[in-house]
PDB file of N, CA and C in Angstrom:
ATOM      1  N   UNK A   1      80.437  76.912  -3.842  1.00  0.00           N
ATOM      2  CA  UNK A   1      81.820  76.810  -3.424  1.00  0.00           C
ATOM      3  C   UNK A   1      82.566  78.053  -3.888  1.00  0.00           C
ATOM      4  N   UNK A   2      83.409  78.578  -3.229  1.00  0.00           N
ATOM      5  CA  UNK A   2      83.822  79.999  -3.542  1.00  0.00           C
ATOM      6  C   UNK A   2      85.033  79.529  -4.805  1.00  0.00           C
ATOM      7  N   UNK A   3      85.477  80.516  -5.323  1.00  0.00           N
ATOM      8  CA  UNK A   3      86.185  80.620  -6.584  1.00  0.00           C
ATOM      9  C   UNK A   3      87.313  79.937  -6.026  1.00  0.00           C
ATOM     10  N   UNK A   4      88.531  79.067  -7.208  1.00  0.00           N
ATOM     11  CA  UNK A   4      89.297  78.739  -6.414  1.00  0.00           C
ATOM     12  C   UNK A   4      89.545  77.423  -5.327  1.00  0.00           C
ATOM     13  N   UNK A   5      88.407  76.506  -4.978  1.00  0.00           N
ATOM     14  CA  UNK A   5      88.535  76.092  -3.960  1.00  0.00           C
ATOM     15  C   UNK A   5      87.997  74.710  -4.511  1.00  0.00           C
ATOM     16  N   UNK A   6      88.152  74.332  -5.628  1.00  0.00           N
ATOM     17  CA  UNK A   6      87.976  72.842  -6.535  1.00  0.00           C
ATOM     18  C   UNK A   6      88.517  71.890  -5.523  1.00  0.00           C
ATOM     19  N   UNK A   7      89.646  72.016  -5.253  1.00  0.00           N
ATOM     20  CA  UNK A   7      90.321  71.123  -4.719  1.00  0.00           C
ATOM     21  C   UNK A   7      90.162  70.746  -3.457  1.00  0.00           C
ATOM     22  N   UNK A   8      89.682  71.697  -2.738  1.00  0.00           N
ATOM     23  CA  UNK A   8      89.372  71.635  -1.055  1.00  0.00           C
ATOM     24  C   UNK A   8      88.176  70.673  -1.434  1.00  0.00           C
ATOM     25  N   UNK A   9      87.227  71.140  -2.381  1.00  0.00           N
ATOM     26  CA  UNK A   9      85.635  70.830  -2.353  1.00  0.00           C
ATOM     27  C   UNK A   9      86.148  69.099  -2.552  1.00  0.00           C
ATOM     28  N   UNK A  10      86.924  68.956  -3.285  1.00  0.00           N
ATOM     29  CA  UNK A  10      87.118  67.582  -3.939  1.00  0.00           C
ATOM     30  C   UNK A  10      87.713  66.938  -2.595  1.00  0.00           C
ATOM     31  N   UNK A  11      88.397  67.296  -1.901  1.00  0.00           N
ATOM     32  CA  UNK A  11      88.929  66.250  -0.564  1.00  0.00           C
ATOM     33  C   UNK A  11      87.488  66.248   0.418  1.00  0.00           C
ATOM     34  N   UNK A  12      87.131  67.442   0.110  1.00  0.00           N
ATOM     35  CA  UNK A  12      85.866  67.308   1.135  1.00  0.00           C
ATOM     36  C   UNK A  12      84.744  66.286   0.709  1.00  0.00           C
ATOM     37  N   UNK A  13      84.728  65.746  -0.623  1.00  0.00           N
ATOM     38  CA  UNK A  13      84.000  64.762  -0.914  1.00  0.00           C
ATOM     39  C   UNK A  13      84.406  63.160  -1.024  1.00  0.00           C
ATOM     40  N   UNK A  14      85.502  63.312  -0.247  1.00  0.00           N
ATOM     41  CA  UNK A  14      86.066  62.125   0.351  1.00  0.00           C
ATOM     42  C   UNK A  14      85.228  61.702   1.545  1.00  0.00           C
ATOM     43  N   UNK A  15      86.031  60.098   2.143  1.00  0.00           N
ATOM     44  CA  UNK A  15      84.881  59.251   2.986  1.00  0.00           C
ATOM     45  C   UNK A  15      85.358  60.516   4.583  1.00  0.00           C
ATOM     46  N   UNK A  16      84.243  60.838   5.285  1.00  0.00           N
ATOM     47  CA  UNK A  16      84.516  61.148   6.443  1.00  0.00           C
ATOM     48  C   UNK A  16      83.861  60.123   7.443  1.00  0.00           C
ATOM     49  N   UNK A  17      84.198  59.684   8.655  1.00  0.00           N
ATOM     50  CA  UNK A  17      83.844  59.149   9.519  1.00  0.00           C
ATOM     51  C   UNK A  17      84.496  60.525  11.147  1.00  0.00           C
ATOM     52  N   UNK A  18      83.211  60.023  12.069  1.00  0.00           N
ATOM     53  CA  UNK A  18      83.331  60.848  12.977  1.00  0.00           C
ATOM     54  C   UNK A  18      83.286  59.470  14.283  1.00  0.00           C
ATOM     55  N   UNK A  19      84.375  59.780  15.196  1.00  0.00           N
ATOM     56  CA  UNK A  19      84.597  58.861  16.491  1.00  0.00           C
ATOM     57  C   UNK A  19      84.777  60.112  17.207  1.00  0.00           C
ATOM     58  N   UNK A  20      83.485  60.720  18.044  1.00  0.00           N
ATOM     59  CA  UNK A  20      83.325  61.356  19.545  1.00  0.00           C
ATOM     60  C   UNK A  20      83.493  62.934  18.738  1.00  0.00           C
ATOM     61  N   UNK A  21      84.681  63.280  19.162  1.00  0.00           N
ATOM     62  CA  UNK A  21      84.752  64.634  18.296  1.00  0.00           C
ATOM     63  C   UNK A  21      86.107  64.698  17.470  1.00  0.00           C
ATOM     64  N   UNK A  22      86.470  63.633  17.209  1.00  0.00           N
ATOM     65  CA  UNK A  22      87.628  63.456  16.340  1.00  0.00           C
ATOM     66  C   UNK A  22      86.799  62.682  14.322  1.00  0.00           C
ATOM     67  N   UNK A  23      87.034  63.890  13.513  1.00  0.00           N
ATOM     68  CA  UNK A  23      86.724  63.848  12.181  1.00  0.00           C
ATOM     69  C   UNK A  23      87.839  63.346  11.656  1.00  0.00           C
ATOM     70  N   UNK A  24      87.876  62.224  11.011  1.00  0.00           N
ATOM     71  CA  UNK A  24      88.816  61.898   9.952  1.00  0.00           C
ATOM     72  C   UNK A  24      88.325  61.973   8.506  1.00  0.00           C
ATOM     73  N   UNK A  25      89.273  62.172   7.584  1.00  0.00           N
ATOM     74  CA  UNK A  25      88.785  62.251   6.592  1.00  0.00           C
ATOM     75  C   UNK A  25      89.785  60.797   5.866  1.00  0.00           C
ATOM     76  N   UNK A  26      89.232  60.419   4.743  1.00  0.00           N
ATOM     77  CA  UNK A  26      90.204  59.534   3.875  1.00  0.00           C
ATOM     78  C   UNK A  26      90.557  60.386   2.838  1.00  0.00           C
ATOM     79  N   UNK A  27      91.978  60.343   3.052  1.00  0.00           N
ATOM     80  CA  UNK A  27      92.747  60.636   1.339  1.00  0.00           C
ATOM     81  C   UNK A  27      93.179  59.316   0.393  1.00  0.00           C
ATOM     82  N   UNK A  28      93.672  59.891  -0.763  1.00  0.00           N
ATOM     83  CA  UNK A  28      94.178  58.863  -1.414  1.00  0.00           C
ATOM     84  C   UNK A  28      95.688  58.679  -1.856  1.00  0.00           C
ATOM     85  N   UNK A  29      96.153  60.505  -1.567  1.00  0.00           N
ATOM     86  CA  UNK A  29      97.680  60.723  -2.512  1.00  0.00           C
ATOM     87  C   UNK A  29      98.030  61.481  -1.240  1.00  0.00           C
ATOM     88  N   UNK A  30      99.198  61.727  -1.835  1.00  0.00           N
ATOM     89  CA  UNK A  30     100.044  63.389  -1.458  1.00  0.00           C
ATOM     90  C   UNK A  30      99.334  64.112  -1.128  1.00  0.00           C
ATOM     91  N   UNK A  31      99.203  64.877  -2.703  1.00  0.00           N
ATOM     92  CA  UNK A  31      98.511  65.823  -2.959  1.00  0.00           C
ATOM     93  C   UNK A  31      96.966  66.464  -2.144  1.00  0.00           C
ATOM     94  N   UNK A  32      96.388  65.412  -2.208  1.00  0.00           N
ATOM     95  CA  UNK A  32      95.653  65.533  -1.153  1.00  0.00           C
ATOM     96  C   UNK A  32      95.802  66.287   0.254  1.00  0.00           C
ATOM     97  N   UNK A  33      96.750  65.206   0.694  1.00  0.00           N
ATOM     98  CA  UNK A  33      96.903  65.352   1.782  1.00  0.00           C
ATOM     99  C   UNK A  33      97.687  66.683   2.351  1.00  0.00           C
ATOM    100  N   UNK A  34      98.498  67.327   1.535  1.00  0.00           N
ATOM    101  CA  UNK A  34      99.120  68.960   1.416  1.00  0.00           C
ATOM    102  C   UNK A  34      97.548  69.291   1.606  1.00  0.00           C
ATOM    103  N   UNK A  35      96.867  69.075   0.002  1.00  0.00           N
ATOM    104  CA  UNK A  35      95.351  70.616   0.380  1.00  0.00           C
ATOM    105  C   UNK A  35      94.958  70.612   1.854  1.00  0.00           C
ATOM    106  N   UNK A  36      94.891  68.790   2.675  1.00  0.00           N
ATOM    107  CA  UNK A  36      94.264  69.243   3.940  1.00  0.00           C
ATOM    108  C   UNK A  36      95.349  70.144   4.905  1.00  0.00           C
ATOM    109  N   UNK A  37      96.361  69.282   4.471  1.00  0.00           N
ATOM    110  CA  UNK A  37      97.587  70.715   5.921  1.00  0.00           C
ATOM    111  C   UNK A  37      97.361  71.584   5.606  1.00  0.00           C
ATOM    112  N   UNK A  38      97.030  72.036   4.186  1.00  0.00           N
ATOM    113  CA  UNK A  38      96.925  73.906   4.182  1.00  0.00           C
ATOM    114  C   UNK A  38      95.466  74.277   4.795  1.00  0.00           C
ATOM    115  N   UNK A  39      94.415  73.162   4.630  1.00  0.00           N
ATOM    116  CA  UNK A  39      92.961  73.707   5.159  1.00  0.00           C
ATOM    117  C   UNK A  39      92.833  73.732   6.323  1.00  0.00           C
ATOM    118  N   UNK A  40      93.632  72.745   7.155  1.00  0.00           N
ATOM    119  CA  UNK A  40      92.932  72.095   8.441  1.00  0.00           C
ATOM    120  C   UNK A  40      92.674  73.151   9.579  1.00  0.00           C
ATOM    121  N   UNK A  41      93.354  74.176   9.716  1.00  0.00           N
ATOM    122  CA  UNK A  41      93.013  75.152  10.486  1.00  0.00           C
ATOM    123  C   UNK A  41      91.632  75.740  10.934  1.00  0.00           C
ATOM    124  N   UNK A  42      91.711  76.392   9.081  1.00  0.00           N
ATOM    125  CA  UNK A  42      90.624  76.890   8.675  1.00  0.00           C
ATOM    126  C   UNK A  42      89.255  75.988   9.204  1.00  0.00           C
ATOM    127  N   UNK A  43      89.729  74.860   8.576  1.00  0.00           N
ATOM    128  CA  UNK A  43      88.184  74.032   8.483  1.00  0.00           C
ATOM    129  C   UNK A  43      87.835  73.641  10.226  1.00  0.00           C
ATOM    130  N   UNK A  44      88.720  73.274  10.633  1.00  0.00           N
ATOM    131  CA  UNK A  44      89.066  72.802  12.276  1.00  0.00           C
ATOM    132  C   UNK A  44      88.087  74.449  13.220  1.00  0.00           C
ATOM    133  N   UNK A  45      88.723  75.368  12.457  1.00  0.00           N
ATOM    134  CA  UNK A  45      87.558  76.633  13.276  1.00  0.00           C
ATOM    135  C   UNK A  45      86.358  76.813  12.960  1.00  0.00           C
ATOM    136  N   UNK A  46      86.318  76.334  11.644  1.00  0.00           N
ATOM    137  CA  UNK A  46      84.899  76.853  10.935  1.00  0.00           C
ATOM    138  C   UNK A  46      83.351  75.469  11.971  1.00  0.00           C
ATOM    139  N   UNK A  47      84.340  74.626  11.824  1.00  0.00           N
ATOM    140  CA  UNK A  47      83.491  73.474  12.103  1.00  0.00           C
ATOM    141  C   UNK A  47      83.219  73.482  13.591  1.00  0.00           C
ATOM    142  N   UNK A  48      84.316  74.141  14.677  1.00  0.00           N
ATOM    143  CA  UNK A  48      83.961  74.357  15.848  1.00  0.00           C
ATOM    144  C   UNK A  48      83.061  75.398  16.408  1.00  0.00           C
ATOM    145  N   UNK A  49      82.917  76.723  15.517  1.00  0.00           N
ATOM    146  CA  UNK A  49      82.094  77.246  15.343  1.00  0.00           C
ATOM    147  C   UNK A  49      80.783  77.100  14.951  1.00  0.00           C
ATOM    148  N   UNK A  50      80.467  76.387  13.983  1.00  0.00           N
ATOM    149  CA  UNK A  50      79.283  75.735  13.545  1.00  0.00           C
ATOM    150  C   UNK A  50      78.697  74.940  14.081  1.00  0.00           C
ATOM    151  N   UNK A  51      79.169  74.100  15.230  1.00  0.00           N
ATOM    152  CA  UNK A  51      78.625  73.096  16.088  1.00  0.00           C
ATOM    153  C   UNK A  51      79.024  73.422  17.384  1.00  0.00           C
ATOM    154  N   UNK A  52      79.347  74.508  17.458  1.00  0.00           N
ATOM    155  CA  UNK A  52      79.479  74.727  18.409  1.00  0.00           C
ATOM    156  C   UNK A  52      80.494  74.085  19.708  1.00  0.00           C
ATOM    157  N   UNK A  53      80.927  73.383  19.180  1.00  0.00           N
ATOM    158  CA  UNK A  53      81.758  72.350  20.209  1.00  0.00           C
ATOM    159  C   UNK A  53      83.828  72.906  19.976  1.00  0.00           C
ATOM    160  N   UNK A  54      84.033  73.258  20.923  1.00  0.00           N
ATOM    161  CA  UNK A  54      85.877  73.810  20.446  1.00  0.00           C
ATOM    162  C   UNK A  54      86.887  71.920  20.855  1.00  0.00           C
ATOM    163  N   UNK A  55      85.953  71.070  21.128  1.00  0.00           N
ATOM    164  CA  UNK A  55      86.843  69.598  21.205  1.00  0.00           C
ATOM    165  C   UNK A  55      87.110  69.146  20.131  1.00  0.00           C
ATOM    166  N   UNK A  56      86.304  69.807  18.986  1.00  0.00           N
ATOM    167  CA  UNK A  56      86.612  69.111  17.664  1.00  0.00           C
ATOM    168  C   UNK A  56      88.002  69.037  17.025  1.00  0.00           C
ATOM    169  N   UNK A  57      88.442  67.506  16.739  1.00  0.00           N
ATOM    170  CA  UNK A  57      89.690  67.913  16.072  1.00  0.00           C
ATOM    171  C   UNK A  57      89.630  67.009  14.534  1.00  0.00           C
ATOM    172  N   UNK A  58      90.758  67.126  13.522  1.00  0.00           N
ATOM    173  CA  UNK A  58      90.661  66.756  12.489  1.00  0.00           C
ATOM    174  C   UNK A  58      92.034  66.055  12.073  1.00  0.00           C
ATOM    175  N   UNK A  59      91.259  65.295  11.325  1.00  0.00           N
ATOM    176  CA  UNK A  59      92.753  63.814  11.172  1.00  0.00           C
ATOM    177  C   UNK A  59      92.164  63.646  10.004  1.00  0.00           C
ATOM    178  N   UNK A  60      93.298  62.647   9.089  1.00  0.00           N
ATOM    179  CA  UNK A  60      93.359  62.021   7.942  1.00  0.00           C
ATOM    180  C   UNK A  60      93.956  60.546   8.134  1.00  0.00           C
ATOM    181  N   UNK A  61      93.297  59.834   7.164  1.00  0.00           N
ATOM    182  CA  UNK A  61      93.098  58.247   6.964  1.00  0.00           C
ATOM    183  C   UNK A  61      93.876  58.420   5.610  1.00  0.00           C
ATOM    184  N   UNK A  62      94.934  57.811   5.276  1.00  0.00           N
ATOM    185  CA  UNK A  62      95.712  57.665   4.082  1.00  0.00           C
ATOM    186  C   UNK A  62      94.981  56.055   3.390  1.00  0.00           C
ATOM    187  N   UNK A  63      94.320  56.298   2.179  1.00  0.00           N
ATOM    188  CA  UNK A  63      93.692  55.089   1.888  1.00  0.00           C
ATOM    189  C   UNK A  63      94.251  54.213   1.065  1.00  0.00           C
ATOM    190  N   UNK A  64      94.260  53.213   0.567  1.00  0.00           N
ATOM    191  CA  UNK A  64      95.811  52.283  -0.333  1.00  0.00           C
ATOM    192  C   UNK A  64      94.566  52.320  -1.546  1.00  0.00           C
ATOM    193  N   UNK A  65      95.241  52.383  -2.690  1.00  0.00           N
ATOM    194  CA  UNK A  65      94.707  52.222  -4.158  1.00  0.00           C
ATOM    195  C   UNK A  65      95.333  51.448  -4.997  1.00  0.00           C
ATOM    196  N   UNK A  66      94.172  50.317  -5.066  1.00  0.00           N
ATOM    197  CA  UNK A  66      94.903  49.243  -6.123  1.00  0.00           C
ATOM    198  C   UNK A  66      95.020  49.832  -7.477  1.00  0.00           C
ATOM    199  N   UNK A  67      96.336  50.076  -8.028  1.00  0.00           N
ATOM    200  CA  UNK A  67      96.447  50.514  -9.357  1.00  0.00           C
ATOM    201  C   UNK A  67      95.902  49.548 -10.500  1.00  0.00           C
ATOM    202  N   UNK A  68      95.083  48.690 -10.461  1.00  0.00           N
ATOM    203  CA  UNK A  68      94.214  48.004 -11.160  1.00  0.00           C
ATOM    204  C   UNK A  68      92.897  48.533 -11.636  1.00  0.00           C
ATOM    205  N   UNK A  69      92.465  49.319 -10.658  1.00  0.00           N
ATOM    206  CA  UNK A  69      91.273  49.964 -10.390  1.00  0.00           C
ATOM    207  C   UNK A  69      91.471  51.362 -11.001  1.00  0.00           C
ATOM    208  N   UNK A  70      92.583  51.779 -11.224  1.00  0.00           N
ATOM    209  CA  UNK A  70      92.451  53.072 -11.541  1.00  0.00           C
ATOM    210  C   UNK A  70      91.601  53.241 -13.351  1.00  0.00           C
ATOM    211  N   UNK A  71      91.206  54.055 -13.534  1.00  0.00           N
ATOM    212  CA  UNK A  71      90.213  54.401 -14.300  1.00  0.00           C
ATOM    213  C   UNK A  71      90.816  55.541 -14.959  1.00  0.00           C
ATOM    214  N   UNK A  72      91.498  54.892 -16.746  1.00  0.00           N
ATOM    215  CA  UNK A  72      92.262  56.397 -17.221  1.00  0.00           C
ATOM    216  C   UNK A  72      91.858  56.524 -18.285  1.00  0.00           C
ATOM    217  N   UNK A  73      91.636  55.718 -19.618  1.00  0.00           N
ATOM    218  CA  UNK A  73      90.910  56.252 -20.431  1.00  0.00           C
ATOM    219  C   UNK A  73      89.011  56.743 -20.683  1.00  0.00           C
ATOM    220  N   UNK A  74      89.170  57.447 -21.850  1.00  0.00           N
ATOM    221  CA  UNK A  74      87.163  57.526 -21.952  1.00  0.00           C
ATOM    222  C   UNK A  74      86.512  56.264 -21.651  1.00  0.00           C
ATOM    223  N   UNK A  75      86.697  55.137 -22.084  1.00  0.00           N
ATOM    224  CA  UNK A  75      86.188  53.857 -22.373  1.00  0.00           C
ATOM    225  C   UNK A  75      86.126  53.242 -21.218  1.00  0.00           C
ATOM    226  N   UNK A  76      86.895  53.611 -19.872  1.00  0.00           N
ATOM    227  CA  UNK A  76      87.258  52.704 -18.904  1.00  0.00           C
ATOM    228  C   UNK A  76      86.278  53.422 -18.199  1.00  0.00           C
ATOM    229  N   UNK A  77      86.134  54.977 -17.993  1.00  0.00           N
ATOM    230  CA  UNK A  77      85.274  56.013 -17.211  1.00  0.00           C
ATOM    231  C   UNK A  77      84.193  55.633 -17.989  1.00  0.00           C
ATOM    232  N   UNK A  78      83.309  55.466 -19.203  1.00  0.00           N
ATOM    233  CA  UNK A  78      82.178  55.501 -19.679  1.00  0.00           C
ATOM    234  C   UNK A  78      81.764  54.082 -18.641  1.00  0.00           C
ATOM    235  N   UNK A  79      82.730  52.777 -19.080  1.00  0.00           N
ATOM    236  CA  UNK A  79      82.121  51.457 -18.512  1.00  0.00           C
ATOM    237  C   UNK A  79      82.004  51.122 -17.135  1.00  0.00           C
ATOM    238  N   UNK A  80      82.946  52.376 -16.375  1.00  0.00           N
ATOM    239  CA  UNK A  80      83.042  52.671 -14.684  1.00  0.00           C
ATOM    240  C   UNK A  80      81.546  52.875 -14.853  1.00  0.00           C
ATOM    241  N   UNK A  81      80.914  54.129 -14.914  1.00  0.00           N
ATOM    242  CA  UNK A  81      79.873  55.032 -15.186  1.00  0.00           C
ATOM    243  C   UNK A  81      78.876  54.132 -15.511  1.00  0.00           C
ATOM    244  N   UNK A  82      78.499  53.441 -16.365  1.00  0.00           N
ATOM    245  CA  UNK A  82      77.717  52.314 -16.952  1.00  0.00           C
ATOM    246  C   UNK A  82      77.411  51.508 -15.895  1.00  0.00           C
ATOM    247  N   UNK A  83      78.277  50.983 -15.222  1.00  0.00           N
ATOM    248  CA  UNK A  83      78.021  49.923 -14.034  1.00  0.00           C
ATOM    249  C   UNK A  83      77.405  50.244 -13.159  1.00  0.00           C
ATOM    250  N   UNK A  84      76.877  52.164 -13.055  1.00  0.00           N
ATOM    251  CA  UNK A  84      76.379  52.920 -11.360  1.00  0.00           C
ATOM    252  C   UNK A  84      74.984  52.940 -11.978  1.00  0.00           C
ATOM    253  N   UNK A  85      75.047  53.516 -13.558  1.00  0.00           N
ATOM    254  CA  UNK A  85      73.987  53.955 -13.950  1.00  0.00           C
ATOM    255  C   UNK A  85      73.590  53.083 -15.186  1.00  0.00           C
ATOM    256  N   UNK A  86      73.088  52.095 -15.453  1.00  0.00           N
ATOM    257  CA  UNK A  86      73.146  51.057 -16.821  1.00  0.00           C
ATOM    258  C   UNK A  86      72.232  52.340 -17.755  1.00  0.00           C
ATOM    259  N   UNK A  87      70.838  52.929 -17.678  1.00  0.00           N
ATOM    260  CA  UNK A  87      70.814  53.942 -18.411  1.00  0.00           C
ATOM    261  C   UNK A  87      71.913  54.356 -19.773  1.00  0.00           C
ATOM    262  N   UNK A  88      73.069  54.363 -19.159  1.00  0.00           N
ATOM    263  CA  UNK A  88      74.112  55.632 -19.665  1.00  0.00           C
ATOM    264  C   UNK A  88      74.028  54.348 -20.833  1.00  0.00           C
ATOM    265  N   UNK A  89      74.190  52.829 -20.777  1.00  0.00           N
ATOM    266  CA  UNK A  89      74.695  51.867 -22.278  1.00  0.00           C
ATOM    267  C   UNK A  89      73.829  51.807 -22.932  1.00  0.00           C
ATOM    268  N   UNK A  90      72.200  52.388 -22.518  1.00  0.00           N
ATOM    269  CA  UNK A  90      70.700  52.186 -23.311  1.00  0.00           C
ATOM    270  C   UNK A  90      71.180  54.193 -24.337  1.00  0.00           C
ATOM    271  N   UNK A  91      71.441  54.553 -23.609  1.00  0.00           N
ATOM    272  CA  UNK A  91      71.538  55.915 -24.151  1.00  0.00           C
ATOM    273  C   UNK A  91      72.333  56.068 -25.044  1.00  0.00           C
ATOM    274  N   UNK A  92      73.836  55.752 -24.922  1.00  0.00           N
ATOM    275  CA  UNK A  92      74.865  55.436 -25.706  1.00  0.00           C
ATOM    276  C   UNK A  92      74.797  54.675 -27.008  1.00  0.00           C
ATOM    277  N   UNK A  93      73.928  53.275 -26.832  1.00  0.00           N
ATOM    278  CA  UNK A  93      73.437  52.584 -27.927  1.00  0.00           C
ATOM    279  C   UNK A  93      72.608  53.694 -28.825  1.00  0.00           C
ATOM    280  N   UNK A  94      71.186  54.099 -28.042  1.00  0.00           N
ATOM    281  CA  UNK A  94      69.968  54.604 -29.177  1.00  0.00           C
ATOM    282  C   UNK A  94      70.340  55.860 -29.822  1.00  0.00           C
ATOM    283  N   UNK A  95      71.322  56.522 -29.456  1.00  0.00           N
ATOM    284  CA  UNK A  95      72.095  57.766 -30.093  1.00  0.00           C
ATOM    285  C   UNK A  95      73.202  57.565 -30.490  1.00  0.00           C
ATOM    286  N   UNK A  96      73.613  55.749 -30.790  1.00  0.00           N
ATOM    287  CA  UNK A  96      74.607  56.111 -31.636  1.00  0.00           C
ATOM    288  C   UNK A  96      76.101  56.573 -31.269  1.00  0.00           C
ATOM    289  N   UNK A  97      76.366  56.847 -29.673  1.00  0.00           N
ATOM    290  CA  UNK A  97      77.586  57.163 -29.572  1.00  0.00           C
ATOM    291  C   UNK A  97      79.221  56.259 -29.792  1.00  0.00           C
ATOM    292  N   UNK A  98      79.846  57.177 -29.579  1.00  0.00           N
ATOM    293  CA  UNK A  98      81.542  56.691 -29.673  1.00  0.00           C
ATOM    294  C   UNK A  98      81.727  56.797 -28.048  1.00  0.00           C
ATOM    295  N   UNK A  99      82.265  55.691 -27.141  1.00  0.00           N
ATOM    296  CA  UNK A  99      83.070  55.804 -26.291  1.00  0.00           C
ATOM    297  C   UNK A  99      84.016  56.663 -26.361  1.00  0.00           C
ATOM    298  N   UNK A 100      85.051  56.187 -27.027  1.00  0.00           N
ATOM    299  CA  UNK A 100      86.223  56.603 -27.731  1.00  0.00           C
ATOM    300  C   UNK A 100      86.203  58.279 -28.336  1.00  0.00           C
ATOM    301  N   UNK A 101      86.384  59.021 -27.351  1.00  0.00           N
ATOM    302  CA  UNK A 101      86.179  60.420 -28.472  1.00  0.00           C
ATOM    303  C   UNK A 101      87.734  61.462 -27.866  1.00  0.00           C
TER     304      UNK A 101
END
């Protein structure tokens, strides 16, 4: 990913779904959704170029977030993390770690 471009990379690893030649992407915030108005050009040529197809167009899906779910301290991200990968609570135990750091 070129220098600089954290943030593009990070919307780009949002959900995409494709209907015909219309790409949507899901956001979650604002913020987001600014990085895509500033990309969409860009990305809208790059991608018509690359597939060759100039019908391609690009949209955004604004997604709702239960603030229940949000995930803010170490302890909440370790036990998020724990639930994908159980590993991480066998590892954590036999070395002894601190959640909490």
């Amino acid at each position: 990913m070129e220098e600089g471009k954290d943030q593009e990379g990070t919307l780009l690893g949002q959900e995409i779904s494709l209907d015909g030649t219309r790409v949507t992407i899901s956001i979650l915030n604002e913020v987001q959704e600014i990085i895509f108005d500033k990309n969409k050009a860009d990305l809208q040529v790059q991608l018509r170029k690359q597939l060759k197809n100039s019908t391609i167009t690009l949209a955004i899906r604004r997604e709702k977030v239960d603030p229940s779910k949000m995930i803010y301290t170490n302890r909440e991200k370790f036990h998020h993390l724990s639930k994908q990968y159980p590993v991480l609570g066998k590892l954590k135990d036999e070395l002894g770690l601190d959640t909490d750091f």
